[in-house]
N, C-alpha and C. Protein backbone atom coordinates (compact mmCIF):
# COMPACT_ATOMS: atom_id res chain seq x y z
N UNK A 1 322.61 15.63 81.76
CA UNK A 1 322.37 17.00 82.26
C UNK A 1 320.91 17.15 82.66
N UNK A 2 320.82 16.93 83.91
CA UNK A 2 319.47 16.72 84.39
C UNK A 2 318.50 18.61 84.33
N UNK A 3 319.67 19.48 84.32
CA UNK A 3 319.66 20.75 84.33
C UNK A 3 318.31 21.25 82.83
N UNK A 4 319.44 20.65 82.16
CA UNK A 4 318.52 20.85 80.21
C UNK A 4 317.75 19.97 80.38
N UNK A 5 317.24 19.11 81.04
CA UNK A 5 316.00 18.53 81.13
C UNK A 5 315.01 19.36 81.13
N UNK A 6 315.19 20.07 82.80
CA UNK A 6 314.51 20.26 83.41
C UNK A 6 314.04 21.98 82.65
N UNK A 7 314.95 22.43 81.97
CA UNK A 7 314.72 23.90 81.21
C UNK A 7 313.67 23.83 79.92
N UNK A 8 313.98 22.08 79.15
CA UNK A 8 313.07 22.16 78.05
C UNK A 8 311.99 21.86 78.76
N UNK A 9 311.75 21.06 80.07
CA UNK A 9 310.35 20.97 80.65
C UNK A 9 310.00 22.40 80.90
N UNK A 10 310.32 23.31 81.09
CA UNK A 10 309.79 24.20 81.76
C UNK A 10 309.42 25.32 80.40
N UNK A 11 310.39 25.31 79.25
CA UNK A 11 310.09 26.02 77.89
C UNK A 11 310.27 26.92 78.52
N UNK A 12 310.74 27.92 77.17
CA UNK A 12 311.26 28.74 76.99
C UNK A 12 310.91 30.30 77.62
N UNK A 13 309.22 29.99 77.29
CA UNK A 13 308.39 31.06 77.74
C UNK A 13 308.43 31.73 79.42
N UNK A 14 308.48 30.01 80.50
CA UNK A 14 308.95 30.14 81.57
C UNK A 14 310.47 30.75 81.88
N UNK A 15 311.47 30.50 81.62
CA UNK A 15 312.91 31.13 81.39
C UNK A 15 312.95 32.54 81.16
N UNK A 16 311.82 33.10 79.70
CA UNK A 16 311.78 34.16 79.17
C UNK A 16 311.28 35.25 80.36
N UNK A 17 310.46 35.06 81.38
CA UNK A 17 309.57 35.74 82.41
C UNK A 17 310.49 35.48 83.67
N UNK A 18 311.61 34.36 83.53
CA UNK A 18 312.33 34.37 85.32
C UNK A 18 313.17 35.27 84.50
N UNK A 19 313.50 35.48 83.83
CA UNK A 19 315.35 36.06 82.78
C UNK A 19 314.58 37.62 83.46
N UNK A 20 313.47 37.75 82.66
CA UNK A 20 312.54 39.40 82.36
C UNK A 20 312.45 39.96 83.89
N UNK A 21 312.09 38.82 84.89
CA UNK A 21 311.85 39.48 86.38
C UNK A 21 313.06 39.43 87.04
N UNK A 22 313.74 38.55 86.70
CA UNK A 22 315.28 39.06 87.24
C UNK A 22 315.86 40.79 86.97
N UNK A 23 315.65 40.55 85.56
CA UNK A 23 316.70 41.70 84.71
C UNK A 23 315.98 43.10 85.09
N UNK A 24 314.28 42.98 85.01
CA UNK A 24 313.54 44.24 85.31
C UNK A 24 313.43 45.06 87.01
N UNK A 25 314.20 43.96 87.93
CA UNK A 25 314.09 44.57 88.99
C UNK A 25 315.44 44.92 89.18
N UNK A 26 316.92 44.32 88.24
CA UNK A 26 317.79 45.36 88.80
C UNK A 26 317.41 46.51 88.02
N UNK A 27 317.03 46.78 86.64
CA UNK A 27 316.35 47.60 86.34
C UNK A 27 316.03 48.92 86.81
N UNK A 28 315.33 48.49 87.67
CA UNK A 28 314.16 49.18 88.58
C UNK A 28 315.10 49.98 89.82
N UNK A 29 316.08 48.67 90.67
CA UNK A 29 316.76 49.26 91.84
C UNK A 29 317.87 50.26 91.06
N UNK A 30 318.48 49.93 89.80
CA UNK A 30 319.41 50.84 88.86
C UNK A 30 318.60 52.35 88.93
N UNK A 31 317.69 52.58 88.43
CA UNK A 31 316.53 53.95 87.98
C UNK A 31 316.77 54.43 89.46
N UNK A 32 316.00 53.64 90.67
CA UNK A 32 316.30 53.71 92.39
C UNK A 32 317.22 55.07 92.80
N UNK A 33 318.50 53.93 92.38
CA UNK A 33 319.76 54.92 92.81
C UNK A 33 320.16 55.97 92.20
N UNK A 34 319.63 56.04 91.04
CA UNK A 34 319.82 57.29 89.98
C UNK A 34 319.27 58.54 90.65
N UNK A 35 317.87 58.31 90.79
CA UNK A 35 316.84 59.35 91.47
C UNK A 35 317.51 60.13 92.94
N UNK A 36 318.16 58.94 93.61
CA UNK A 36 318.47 59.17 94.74
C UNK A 36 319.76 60.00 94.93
N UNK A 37 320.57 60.28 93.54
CA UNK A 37 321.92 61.10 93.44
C UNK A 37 321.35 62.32 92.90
């Protein structure tokens, strides 16, 4: 699994900040459409 290689190279901390900027901008476009109804 060249995949889990490449995730423990990168640790956890990196994962923790792509997971956080993924999750915080639907987030963000979620709040978006709220405002906008």
């Amino acid at each position: 699994m060249a995949i889990v290689m490449a995730a423990r190279r990168m640790g956890m901390r990196a994962w923790a900040g792509l997971l956080s900027g993924i999750f915080g901008s639907e987030i963000i476009n979620f709040q978006g459409s709220q405002k906008k109804k």
